[in-house]
C-alpha atoms as a PDB file:
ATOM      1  CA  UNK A   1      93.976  14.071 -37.263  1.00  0.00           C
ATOM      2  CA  UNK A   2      93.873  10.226 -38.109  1.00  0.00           C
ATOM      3  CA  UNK A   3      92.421   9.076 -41.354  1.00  0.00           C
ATOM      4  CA  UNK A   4      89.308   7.674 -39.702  1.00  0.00           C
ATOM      5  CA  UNK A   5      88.966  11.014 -37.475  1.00  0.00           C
ATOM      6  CA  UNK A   6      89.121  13.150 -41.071  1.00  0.00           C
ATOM      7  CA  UNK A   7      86.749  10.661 -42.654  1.00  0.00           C
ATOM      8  CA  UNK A   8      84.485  11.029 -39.804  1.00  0.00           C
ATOM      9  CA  UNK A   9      84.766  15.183 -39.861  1.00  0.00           C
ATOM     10  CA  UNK A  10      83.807  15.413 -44.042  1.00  0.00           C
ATOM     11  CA  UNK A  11      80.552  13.543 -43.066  1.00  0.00           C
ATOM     12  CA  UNK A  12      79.589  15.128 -39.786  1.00  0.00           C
ATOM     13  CA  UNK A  13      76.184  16.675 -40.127  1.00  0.00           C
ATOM     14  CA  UNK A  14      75.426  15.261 -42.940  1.00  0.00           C
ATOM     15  CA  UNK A  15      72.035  13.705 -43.727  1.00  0.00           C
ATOM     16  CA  UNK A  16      72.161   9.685 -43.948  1.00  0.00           C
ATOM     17  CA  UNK A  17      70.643   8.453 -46.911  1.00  0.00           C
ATOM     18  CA  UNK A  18      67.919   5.938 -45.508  1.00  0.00           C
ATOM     19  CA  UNK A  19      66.652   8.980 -42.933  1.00  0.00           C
ATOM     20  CA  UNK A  20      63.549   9.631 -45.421  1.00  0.00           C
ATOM     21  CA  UNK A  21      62.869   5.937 -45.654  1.00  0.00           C
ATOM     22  CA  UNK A  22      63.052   4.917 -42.183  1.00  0.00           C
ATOM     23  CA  UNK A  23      60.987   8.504 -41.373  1.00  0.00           C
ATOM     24  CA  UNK A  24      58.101   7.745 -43.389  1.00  0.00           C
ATOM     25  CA  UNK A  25      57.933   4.327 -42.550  1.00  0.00           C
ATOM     26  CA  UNK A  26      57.409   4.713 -39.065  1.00  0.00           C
ATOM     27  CA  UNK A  27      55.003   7.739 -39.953  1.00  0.00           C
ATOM     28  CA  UNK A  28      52.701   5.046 -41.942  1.00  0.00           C
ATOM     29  CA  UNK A  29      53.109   2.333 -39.294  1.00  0.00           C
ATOM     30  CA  UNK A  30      52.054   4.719 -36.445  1.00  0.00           C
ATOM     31  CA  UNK A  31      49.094   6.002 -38.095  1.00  0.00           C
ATOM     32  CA  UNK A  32      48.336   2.578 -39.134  1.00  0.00           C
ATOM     33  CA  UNK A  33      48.243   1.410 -35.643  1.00  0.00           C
ATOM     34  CA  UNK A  34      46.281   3.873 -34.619  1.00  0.00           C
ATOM     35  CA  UNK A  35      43.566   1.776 -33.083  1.00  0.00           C
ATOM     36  CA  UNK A  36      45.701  -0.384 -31.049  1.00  0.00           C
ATOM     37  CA  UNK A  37      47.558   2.880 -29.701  1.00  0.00           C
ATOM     38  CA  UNK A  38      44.372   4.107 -28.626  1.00  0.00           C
ATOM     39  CA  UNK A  39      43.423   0.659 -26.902  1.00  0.00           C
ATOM     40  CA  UNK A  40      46.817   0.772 -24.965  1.00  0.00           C
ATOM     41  CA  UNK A  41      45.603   4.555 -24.050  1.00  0.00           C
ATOM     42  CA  UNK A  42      42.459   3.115 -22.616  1.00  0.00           C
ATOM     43  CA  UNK A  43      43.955   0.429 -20.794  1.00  0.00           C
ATOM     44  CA  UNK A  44      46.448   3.066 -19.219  1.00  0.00           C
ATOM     45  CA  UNK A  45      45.017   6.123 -19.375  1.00  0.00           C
ATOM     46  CA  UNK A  46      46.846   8.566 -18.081  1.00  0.00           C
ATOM     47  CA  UNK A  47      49.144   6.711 -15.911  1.00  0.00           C
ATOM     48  CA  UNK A  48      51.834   6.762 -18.370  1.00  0.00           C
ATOM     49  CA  UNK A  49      53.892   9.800 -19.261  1.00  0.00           C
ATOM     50  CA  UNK A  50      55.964   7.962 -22.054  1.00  0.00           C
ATOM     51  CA  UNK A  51      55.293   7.165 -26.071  1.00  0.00           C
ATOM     52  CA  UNK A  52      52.968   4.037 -25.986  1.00  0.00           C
ATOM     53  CA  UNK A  53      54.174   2.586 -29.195  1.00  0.00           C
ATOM     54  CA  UNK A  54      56.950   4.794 -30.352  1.00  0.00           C
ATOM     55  CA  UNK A  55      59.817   2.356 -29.859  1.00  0.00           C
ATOM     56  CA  UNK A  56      57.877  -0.659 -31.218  1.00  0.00           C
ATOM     57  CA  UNK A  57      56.960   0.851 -34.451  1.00  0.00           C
ATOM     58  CA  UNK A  58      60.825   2.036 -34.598  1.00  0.00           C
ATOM     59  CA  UNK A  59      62.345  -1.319 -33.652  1.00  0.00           C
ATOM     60  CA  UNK A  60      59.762  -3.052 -36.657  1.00  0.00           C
ATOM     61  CA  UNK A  61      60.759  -0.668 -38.893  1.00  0.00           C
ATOM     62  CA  UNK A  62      64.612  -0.692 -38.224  1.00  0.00           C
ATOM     63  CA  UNK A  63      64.484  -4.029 -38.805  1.00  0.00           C
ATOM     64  CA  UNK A  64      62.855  -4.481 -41.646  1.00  0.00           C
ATOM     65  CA  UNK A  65      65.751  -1.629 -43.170  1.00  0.00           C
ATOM     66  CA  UNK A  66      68.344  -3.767 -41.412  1.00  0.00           C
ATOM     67  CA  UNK A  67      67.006  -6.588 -43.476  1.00  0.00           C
ATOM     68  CA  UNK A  68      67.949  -4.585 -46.939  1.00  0.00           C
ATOM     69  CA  UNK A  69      71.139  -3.340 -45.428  1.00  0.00           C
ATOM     70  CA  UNK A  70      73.123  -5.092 -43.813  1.00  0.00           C
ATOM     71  CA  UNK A  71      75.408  -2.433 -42.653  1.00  0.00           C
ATOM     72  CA  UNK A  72      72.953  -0.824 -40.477  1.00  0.00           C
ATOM     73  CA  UNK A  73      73.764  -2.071 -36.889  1.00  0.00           C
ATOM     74  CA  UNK A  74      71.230  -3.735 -34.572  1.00  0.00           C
ATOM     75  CA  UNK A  75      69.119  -1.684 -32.495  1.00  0.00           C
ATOM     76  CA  UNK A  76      67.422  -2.169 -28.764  1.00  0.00           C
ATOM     77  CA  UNK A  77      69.337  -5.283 -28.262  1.00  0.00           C
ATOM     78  CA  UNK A  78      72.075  -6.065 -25.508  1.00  0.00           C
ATOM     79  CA  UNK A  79      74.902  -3.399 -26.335  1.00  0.00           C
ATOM     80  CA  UNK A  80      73.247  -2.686 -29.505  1.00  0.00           C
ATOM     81  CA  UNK A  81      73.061   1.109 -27.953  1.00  0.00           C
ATOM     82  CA  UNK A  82      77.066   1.057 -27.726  1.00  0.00           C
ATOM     83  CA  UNK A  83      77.063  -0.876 -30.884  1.00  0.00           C
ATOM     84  CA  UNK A  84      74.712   2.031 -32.845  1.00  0.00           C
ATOM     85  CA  UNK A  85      77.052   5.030 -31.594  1.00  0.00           C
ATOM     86  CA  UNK A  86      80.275   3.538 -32.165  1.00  0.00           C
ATOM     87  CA  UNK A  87      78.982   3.025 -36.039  1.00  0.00           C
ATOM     88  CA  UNK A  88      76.849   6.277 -36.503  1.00  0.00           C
ATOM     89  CA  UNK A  89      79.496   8.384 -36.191  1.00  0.00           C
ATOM     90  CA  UNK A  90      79.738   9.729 -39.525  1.00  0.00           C
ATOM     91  CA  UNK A  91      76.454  10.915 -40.099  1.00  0.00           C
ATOM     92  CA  UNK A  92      75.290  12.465 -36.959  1.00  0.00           C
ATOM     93  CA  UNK A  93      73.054   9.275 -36.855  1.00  0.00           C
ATOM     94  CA  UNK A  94      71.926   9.560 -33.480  1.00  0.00           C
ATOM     95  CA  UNK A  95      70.511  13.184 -33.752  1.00  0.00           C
ATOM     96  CA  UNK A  96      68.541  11.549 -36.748  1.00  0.00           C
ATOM     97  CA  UNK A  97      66.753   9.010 -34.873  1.00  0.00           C
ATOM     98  CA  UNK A  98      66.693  11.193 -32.070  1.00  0.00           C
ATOM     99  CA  UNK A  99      64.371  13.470 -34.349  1.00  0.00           C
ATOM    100  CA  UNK A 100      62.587  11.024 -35.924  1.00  0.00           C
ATOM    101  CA  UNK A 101      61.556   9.704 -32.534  1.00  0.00           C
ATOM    102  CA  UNK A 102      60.478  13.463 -31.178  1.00  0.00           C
ATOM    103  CA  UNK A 103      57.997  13.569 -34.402  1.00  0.00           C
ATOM    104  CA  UNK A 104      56.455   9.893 -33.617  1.00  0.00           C
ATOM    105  CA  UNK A 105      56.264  11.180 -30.089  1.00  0.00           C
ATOM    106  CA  UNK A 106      54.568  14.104 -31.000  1.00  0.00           C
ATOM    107  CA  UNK A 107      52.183  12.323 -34.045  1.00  0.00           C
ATOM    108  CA  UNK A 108      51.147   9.838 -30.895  1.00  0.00           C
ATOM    109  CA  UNK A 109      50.175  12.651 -28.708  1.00  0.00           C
ATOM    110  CA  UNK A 110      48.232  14.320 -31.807  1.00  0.00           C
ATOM    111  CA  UNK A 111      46.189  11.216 -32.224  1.00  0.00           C
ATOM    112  CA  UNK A 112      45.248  11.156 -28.293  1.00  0.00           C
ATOM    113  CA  UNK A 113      44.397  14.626 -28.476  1.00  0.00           C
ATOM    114  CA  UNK A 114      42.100  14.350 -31.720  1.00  0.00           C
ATOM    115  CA  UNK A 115      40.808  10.933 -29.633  1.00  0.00           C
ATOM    116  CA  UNK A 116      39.690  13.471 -26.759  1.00  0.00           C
ATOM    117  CA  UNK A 117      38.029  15.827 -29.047  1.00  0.00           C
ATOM    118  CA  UNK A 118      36.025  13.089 -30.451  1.00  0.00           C
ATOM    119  CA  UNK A 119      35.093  11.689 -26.528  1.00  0.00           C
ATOM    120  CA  UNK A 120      34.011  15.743 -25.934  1.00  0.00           C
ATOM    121  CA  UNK A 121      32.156  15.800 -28.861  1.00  0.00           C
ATOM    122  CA  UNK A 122      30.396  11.948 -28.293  1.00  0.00           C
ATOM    123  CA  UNK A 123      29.516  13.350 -24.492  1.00  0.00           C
ATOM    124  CA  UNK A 124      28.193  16.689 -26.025  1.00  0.00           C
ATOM    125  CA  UNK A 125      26.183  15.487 -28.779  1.00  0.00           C
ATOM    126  CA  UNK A 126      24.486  12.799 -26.113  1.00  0.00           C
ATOM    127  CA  UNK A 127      24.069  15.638 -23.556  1.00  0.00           C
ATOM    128  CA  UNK A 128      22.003  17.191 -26.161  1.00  0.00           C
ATOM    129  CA  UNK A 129      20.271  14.319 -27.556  1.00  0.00           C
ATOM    130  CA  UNK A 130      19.124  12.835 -24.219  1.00  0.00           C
ATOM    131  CA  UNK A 131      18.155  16.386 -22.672  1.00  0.00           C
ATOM    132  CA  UNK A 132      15.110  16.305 -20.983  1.00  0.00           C
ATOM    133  CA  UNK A 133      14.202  12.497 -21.824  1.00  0.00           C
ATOM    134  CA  UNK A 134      13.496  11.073 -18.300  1.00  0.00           C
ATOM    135  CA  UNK A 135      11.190  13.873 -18.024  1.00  0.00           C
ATOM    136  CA  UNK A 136       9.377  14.419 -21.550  1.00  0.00           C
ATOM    137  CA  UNK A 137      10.693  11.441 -23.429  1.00  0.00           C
ATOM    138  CA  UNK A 138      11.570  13.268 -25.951  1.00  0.00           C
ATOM    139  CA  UNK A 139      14.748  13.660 -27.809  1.00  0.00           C
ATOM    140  CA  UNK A 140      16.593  15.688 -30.122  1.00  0.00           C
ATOM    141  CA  UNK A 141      17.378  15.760 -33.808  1.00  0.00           C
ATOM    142  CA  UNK A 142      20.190  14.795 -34.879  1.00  0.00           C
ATOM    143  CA  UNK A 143      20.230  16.461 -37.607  1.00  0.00           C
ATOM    144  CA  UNK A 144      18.804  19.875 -36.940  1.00  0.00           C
ATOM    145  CA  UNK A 145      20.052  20.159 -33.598  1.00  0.00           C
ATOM    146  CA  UNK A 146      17.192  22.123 -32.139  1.00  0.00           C
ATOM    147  CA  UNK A 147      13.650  20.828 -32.270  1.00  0.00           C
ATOM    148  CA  UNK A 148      13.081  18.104 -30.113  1.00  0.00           C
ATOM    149  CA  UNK A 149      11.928  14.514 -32.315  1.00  0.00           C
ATOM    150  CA  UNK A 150       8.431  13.573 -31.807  1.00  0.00           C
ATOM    151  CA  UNK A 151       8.255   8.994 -31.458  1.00  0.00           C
ATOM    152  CA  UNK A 152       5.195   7.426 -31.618  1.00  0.00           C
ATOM    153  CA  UNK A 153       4.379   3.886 -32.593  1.00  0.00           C
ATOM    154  CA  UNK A 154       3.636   4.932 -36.526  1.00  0.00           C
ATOM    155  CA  UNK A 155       6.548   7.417 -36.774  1.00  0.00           C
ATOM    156  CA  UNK A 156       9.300   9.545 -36.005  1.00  0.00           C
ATOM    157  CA  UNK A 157       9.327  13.384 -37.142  1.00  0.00           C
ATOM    158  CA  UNK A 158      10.754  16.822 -36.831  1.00  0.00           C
ATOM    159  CA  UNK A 159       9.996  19.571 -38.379  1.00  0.00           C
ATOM    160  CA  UNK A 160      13.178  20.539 -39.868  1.00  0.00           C
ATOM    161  CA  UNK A 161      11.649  17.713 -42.350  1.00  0.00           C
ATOM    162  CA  UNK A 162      12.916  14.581 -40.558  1.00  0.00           C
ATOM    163  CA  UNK A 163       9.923  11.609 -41.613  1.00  0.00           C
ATOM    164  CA  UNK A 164      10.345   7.836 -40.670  1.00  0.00           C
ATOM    165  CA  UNK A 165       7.143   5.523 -40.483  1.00  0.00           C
ATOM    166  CA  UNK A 166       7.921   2.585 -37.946  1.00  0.00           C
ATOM    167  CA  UNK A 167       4.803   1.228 -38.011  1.00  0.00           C
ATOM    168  CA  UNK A 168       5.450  -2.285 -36.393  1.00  0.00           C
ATOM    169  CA  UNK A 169       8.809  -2.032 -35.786  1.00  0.00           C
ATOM    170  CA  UNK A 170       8.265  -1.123 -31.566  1.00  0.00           C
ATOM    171  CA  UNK A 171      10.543   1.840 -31.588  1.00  0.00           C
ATOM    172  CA  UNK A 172      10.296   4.266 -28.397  1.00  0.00           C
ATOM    173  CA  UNK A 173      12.604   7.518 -27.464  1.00  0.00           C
ATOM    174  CA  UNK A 174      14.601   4.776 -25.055  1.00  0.00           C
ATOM    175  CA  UNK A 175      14.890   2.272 -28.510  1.00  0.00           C
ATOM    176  CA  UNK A 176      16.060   5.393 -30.898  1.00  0.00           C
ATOM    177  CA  UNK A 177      18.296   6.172 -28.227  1.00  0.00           C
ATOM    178  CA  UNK A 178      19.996   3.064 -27.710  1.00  0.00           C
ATOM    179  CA  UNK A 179      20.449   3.016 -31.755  1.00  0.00           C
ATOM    180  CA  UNK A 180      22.169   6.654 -31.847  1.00  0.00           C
ATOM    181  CA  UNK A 181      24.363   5.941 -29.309  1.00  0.00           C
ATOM    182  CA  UNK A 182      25.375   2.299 -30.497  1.00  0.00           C
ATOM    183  CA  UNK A 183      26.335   3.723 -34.267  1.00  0.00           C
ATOM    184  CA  UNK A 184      28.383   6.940 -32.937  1.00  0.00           C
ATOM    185  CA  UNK A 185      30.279   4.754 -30.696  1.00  0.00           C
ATOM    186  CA  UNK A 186      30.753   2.178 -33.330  1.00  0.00           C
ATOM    187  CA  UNK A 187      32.427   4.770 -35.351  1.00  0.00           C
ATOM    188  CA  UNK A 188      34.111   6.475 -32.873  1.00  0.00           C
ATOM    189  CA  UNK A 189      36.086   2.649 -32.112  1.00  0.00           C
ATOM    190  CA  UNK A 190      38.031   3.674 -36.139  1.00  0.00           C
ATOM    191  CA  UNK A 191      37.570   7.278 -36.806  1.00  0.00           C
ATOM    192  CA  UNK A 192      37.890  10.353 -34.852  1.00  0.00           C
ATOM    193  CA  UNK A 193      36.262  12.000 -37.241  1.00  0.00           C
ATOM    194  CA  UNK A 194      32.342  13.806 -36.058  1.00  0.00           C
ATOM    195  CA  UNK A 195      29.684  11.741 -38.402  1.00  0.00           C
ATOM    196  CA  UNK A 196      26.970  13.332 -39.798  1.00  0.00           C
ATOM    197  CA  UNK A 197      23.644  12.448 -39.590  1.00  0.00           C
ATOM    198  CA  UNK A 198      21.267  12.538 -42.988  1.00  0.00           C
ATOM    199  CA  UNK A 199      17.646  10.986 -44.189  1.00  0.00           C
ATOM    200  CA  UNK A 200      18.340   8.688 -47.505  1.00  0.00           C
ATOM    201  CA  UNK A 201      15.790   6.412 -49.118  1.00  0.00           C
ATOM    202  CA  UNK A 202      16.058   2.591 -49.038  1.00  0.00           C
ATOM    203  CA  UNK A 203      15.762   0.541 -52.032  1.00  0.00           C
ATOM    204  CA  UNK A 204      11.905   0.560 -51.551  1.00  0.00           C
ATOM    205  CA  UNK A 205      12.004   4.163 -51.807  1.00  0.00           C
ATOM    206  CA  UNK A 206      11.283   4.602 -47.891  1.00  0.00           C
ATOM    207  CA  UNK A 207      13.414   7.117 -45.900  1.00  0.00           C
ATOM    208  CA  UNK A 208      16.062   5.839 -43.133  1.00  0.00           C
ATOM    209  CA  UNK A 209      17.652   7.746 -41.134  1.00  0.00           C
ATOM    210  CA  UNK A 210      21.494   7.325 -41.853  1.00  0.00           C
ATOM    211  CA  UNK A 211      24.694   8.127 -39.401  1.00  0.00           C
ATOM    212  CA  UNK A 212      27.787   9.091 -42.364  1.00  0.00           C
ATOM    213  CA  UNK A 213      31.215   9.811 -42.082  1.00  0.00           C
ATOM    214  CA  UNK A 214      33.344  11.726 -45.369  1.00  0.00           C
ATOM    215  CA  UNK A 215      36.481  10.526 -44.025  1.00  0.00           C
ATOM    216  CA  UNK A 216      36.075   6.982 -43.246  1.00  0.00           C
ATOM    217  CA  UNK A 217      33.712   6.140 -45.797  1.00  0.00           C
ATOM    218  CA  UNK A 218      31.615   4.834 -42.389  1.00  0.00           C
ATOM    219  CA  UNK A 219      27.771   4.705 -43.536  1.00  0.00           C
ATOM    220  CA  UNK A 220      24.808   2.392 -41.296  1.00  0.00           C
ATOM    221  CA  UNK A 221      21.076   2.625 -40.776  1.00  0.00           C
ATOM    222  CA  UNK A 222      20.068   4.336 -37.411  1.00  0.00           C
ATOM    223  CA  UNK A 223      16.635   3.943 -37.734  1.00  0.00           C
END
């Protein structure tokens, strides 16, 4: 065994020191662009059986470590695949990317899947809210969940305590509609999270009914 070949065999398997970097890096940039992943998802749907932005956030982020080492070879370039296994030799560096590009993979389809849930739960809540309307005109709370809202020129009630006077402000079952579904989907475009619904008094003291979100901080006036 050469000298190169033994140098090679005391650092196989070892762990290379900017994995944890590199790994978290790509971590933060993939949940960061979590709202243009889900963009490209709508745009292809399910079309596409491979990562959506996997390799971008790794090339970005391998090149910003390049940038602060300058012994890390170039990746995604011509022969820069050669190029990376000829020099990664020593520490299993391959398997490491190889890894770290199975848990983007895998964090991408996460988000998806947490996108569908909220797109179930968006369909389901409207199913509910809307149920019955064309007939009755009549909608349900959104906060209870069960009694049906009653709209009328001067007010909107319910009696799990739900009070709004809208004297002169023209809203109808078709107008409160339109507002309920216009904030959840306006949430729904940066957090997958379900709002919550909740009566909260203005600055005059007079009760609006709010759409909330804990995880976002999201917060707007439905009605």
């Amino acid at each position: 065994m050469d000298a190169l070949q033994r140098h090679r065999s005391l650092y196989k398997g070892t762990t290379p020191p900017w994995k944890e970097t590199y790994r978290k890096r790509c971590v933060e940039r993939l949940k960061n662009s979590r709202s243009r992943l889900l963009e490209k998802y709508r745009q292809l749907g399910d079309t596409t059986k491979s990562s959506l932005l996997v390799q971008e956030v790794m090339e970005m982020e391998w090149s910003a470590l390049q940038s602060a080492n300058q012994r890390l070879p170039s990746l995604w370039k011509k022969d820069g695949v050669s190029e990376m296994y000829r020099d990664m030799q020593e520490y299993d560096e391959l398997a490491v990317l190889e890894e770290i590009q199975q848990e983007l993979v895998s964090q991408e389809l996460a988000i998806i899947e947490e996108y569908h849930k909220s797109l179930q739960y968006e369909e389901k809540y409207f199913d509910s809210v809307v149920d019955g309307m064309e007939e009755e005109e009549k909608l349900i709370c959104p906060i209870c969940h069960v009694n049906n809202l009653t709209v009328t020129s001067h007010f909107t009630s319910c009696p799990c305590g739900l009070y709004i006077k809208t004297v002169g402000r023209n809203i109808t079952a078709d107008v409160l509609k339109h507002q309920l579904e216009m904030r959840v989907t306006e949430h729904l475009e940066d957090c997958l999270q379900n709002p919550i619904f909740s009566v909260a008094s203005n600055v005059d003291g007079a009760p609006n009914l709010m759409i909330s979100c804990k995880v976002c901080d999201y917060l707007a006036i439905v009605l």
